[in-house]
C-alpha atoms as a PDB file:
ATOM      1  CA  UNK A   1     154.642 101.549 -26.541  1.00  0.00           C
ATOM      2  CA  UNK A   2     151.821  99.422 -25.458  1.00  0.00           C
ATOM      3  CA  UNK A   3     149.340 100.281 -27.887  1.00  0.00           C
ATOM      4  CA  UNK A   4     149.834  99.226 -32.403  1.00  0.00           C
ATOM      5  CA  UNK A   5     146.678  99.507 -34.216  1.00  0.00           C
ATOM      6  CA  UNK A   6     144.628 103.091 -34.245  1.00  0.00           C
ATOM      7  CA  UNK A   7     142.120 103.869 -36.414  1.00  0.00           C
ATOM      8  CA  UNK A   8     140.763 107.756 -37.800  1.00  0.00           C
ATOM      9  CA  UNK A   9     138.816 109.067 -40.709  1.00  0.00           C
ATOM     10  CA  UNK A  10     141.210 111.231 -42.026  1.00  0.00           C
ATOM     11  CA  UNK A  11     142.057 110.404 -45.196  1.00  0.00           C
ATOM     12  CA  UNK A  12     144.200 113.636 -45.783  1.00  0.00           C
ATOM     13  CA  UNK A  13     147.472 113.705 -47.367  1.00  0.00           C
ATOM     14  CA  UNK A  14     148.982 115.544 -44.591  1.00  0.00           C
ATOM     15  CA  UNK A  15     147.634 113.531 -41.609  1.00  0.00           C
ATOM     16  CA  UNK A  16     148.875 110.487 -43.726  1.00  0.00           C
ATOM     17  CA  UNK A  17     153.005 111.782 -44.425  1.00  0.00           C
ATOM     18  CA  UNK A  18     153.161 113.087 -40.567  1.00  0.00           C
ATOM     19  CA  UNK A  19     152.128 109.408 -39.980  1.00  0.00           C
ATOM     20  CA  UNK A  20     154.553 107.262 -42.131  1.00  0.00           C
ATOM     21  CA  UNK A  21     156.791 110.216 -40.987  1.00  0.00           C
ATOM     22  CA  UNK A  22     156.864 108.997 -37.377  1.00  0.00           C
ATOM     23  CA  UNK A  23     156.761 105.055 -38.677  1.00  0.00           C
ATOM     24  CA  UNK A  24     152.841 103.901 -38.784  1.00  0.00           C
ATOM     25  CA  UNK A  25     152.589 102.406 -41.610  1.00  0.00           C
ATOM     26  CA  UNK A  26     148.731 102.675 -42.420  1.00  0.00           C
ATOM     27  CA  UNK A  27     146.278 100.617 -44.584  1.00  0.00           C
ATOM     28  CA  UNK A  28     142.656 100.901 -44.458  1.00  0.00           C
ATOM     29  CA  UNK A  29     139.585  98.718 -42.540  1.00  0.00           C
ATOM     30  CA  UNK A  30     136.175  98.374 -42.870  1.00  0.00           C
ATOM     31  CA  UNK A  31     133.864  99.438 -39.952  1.00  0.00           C
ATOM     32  CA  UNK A  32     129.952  99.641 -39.753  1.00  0.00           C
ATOM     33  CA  UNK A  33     129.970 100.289 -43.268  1.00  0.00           C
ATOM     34  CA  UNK A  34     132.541 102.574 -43.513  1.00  0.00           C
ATOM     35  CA  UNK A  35     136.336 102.622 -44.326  1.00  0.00           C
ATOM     36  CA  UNK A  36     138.717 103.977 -42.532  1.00  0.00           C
ATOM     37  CA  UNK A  37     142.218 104.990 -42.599  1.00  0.00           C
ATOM     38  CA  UNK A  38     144.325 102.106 -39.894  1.00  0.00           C
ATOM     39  CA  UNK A  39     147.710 103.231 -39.039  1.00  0.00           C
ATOM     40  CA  UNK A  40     149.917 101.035 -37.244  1.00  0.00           C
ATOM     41  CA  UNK A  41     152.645 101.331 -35.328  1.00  0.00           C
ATOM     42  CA  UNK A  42     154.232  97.882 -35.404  1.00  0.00           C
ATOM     43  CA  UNK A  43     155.634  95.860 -33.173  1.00  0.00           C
ATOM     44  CA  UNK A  44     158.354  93.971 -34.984  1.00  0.00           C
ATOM     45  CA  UNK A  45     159.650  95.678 -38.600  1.00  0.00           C
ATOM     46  CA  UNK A  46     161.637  93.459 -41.309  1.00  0.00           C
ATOM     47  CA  UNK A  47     164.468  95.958 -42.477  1.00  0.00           C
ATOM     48  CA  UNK A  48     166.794  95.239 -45.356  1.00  0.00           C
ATOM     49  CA  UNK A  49     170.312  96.612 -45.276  1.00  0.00           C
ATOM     50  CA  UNK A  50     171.780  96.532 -48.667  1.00  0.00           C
ATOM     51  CA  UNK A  51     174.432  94.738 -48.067  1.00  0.00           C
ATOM     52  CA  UNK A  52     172.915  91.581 -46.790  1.00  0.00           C
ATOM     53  CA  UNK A  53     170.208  91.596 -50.270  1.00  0.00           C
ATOM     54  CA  UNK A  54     169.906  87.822 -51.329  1.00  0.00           C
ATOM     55  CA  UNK A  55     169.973  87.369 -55.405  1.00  0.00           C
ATOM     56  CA  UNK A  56     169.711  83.892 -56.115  1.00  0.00           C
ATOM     57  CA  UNK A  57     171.101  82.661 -59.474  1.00  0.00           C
ATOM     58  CA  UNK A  58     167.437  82.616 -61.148  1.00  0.00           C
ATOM     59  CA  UNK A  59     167.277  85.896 -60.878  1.00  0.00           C
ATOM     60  CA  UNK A  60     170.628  86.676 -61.848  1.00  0.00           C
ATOM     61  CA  UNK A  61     170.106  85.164 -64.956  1.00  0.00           C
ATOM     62  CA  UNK A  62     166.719  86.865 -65.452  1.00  0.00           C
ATOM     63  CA  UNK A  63     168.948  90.270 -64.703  1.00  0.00           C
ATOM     64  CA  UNK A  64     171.506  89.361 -66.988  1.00  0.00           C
ATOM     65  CA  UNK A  65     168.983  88.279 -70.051  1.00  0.00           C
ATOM     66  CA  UNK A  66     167.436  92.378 -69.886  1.00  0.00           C
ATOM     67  CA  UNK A  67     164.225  90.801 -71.374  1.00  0.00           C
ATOM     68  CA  UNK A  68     162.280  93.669 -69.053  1.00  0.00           C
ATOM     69  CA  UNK A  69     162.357  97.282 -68.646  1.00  0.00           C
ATOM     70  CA  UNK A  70     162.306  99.606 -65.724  1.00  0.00           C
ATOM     71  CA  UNK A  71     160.166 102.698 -64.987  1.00  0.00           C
ATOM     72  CA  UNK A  72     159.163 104.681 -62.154  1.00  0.00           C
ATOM     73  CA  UNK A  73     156.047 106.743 -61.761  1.00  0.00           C
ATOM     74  CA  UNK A  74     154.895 105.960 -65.132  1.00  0.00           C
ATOM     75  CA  UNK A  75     152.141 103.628 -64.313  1.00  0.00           C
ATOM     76  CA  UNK A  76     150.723 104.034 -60.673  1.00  0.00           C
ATOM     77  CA  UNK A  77     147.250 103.755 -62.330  1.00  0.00           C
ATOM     78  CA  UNK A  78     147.312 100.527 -63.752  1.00  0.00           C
ATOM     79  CA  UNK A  79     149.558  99.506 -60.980  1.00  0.00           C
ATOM     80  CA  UNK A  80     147.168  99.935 -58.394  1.00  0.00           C
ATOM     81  CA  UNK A  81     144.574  98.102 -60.391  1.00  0.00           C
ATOM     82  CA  UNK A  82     146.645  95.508 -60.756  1.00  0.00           C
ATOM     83  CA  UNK A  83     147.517  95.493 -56.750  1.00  0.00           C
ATOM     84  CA  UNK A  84     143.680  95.137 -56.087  1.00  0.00           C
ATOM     85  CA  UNK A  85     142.631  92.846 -58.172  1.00  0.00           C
ATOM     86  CA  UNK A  86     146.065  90.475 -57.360  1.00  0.00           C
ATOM     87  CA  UNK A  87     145.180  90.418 -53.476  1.00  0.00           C
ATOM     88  CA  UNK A  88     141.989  88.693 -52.763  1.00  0.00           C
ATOM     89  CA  UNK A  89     141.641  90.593 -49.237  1.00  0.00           C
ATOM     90  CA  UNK A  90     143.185  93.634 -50.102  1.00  0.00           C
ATOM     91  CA  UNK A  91     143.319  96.610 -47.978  1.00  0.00           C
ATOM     92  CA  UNK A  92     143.784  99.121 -51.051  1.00  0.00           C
ATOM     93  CA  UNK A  93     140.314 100.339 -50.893  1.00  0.00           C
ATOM     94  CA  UNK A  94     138.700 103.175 -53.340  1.00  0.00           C
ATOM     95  CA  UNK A  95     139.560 105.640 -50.591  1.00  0.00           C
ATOM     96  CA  UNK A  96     143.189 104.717 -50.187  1.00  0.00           C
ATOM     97  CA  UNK A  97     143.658 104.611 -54.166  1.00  0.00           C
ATOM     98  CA  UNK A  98     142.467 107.882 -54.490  1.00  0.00           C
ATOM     99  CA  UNK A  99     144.834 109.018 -51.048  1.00  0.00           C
ATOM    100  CA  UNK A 100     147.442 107.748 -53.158  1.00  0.00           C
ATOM    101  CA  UNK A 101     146.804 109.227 -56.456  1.00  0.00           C
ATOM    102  CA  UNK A 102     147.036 113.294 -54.569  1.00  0.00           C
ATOM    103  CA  UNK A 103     150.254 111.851 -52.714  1.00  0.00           C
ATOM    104  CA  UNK A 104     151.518 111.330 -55.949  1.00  0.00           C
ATOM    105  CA  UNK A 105     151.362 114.966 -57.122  1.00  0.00           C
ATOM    106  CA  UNK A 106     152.499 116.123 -53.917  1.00  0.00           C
ATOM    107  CA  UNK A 107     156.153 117.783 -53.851  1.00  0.00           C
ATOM    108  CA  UNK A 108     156.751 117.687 -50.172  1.00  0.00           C
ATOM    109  CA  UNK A 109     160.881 118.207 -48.771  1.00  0.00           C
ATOM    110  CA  UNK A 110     160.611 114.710 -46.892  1.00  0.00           C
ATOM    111  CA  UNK A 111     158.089 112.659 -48.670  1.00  0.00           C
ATOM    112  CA  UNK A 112     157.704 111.212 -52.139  1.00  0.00           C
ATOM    113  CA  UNK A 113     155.537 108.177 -53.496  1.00  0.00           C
ATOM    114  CA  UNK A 114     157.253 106.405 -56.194  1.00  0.00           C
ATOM    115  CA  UNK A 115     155.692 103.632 -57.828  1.00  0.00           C
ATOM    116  CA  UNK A 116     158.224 100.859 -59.190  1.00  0.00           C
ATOM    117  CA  UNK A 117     157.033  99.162 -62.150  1.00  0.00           C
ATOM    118  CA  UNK A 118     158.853  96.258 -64.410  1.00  0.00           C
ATOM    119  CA  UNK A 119     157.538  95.539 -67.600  1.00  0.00           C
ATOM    120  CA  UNK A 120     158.257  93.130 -70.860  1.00  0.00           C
ATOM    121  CA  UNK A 121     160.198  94.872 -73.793  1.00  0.00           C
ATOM    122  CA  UNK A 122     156.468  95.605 -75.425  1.00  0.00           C
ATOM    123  CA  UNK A 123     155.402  97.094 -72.268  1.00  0.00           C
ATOM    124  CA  UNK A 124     153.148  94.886 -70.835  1.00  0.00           C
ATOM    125  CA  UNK A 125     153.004  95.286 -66.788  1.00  0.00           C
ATOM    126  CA  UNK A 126     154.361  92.812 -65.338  1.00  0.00           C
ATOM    127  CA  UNK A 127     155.463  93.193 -61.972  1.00  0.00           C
ATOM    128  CA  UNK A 128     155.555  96.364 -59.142  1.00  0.00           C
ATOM    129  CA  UNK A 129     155.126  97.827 -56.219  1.00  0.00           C
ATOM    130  CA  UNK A 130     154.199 100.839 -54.645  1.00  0.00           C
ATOM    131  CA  UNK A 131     155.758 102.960 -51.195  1.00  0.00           C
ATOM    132  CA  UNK A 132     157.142 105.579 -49.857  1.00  0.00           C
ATOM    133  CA  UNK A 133     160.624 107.463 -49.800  1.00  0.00           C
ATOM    134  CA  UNK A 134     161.188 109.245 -46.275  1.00  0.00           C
ATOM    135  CA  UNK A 135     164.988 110.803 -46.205  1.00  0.00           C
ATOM    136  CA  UNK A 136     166.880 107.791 -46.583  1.00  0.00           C
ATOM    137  CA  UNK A 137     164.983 105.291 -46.506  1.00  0.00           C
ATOM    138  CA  UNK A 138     162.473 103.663 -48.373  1.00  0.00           C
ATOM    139  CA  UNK A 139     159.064 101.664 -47.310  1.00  0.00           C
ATOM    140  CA  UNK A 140     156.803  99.272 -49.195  1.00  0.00           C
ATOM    141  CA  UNK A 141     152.993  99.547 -49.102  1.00  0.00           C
ATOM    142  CA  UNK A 142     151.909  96.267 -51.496  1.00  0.00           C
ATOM    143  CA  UNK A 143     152.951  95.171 -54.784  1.00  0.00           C
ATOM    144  CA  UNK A 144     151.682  92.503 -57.515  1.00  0.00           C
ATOM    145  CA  UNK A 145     153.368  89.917 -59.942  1.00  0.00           C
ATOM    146  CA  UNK A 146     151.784  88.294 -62.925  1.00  0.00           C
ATOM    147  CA  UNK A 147     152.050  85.002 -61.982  1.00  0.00           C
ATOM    148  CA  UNK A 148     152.584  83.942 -65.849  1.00  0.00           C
ATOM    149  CA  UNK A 149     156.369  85.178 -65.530  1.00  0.00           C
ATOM    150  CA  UNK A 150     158.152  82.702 -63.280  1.00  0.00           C
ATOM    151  CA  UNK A 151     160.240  84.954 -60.913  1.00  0.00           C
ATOM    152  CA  UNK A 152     159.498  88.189 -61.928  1.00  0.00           C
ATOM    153  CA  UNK A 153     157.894  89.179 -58.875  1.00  0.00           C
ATOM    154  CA  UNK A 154     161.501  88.281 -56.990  1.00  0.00           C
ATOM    155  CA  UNK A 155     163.416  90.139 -59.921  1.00  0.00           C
ATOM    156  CA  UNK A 156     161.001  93.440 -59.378  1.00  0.00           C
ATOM    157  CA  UNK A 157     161.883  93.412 -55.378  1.00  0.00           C
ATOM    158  CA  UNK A 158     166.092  92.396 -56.938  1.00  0.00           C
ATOM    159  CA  UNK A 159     166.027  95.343 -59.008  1.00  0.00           C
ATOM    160  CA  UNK A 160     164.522  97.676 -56.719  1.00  0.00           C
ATOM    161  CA  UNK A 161     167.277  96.588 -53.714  1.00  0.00           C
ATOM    162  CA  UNK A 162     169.868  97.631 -56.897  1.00  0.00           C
ATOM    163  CA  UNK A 163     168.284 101.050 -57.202  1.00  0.00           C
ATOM    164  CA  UNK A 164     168.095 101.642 -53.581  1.00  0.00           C
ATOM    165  CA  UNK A 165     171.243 100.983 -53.036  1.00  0.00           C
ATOM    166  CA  UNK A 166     172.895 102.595 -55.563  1.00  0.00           C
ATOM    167  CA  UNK A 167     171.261 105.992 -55.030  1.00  0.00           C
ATOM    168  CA  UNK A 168     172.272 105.843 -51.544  1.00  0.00           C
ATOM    169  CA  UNK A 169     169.703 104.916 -49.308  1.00  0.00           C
ATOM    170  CA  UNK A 170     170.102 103.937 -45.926  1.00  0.00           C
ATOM    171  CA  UNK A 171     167.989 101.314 -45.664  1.00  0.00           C
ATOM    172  CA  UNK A 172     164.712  99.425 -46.495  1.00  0.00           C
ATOM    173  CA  UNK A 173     161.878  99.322 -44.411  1.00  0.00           C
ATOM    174  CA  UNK A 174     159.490  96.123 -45.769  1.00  0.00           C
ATOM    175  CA  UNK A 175     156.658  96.575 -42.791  1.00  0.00           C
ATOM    176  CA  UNK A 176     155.697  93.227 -41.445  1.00  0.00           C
ATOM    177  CA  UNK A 177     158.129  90.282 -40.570  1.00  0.00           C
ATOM    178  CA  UNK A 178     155.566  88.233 -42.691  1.00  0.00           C
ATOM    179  CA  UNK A 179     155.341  86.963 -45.665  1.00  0.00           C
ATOM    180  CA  UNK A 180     158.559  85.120 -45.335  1.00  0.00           C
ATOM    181  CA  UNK A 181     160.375  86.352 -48.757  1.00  0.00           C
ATOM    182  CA  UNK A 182     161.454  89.380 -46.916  1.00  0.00           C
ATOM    183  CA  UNK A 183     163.927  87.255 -44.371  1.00  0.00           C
ATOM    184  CA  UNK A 184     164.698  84.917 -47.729  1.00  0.00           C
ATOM    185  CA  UNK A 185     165.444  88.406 -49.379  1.00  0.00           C
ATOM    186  CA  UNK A 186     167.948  88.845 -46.388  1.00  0.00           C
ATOM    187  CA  UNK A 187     165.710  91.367 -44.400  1.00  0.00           C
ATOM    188  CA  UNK A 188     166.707  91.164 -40.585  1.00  0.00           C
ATOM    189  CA  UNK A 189     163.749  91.704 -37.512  1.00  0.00           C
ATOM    190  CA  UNK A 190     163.700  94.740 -35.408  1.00  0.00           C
ATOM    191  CA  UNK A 191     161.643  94.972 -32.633  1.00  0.00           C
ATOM    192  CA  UNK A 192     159.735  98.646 -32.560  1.00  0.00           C
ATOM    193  CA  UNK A 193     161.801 100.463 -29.811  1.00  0.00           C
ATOM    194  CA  UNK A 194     165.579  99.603 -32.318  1.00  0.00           C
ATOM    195  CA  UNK A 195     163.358 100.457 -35.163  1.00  0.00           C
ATOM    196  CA  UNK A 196     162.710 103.519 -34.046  1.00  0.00           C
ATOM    197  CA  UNK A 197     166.509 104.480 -33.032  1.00  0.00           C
ATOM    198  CA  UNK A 198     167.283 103.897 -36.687  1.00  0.00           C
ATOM    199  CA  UNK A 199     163.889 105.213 -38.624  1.00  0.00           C
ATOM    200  CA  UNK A 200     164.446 108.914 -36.697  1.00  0.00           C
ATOM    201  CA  UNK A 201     168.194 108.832 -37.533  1.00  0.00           C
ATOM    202  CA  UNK A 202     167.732 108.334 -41.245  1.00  0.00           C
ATOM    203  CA  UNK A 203     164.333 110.086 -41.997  1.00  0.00           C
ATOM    204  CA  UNK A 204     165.784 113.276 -40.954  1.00  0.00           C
ATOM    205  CA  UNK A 205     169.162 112.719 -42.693  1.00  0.00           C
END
């Protein structure tokens, strides 16, 4: 319980489900020229329960206009493009994209990668995200918005909340405490040792 950062070369699917499996959530880091996989076991986790999700009136209007559309793993390609090239320091390296692409194709009983994408009516990407479904619960890797839609990277993490919700989920895991939309979205802190009683609980539900 000491230790939150490890670091391996095994970019396997397997190795990487038996680690979001048990919590790490794990992004990549360079080293001597090399990258490698970095799971972490965090500290402090920001976890949304459903019932505390925040939807301000902007985005109730932008809900209640339907000028978007909703799909899910019909564009993890361009979305991950997008993801890469939207973070200036992003950890989604060529090794990890390509980790996620075989994850993708993967039908495994407690682990599925959805990617959540929201587009214009002429199908132009516009906002998304990309994570994990473990039992009942759901965790985010890293996401984009095109910042030429005011709010539409809020309405994509909205309308996600909605889905999760309504298809039962337990809860939503949203990794680190920071940035600080995920408290505005009404995500509460738990420190690793109460995340833990909770993750094991639902995972295996």
């Amino acid at each position: 319980m000491s230790e939150d950062y490890y670091i391996s070369d095994d970019f396997s699917p397997e190795f990487y489900i038996k680690l979001a499996q048990a919590g790490f959530i794990s992004t990549t880091t360079p080293l001597r020229k090399e990258i490698y996989l970095l799971p972490e076991i965090q500290t402090q986790y920001a976890l949304l329960d459903f019932k505390d999700l925040h939807i301000s009136k902007k985005i109730k209007k932008l809900i209640k206009n339907e000028n978007y559309q909703v799909t899910i793993n019909q564009k993890l390609d361009e979305l991950l493009f997008q993801i890469r090239n939207h973070h200036k320091d992003s950890w989604l390296s060529y090794e990890y994209k390509q980790l996620l692409k075989k994850l993708s194709t993967i039908n495994h009983d407690n682990f599925k990668l959805i990617s959540f994408e929201v587009s214009t009516l002429d199908n132009e990407l516009i906002s998304g995200e990309v994570g994990y479904i473990i039992g009942k619960t759901y965790t985010s890797l890293s996401g984009f918005f095109n910042r030429n839609f005011n709010n539409h990277g809020t309405l994509q993490l909205i309308l996600l909340g909605k889905y999760l919700e309504n298809n039962g989920f337990d809860f939503w895991n949203l990794g680190h405490t920071c940035p600080s939309y995920k408290l505005k979205l009404g995500a509460k802190v738990y420190k690793r040792d109460k995340f833990l009683e909770r993750w094991i609980k639902s995972v295996n539900s």
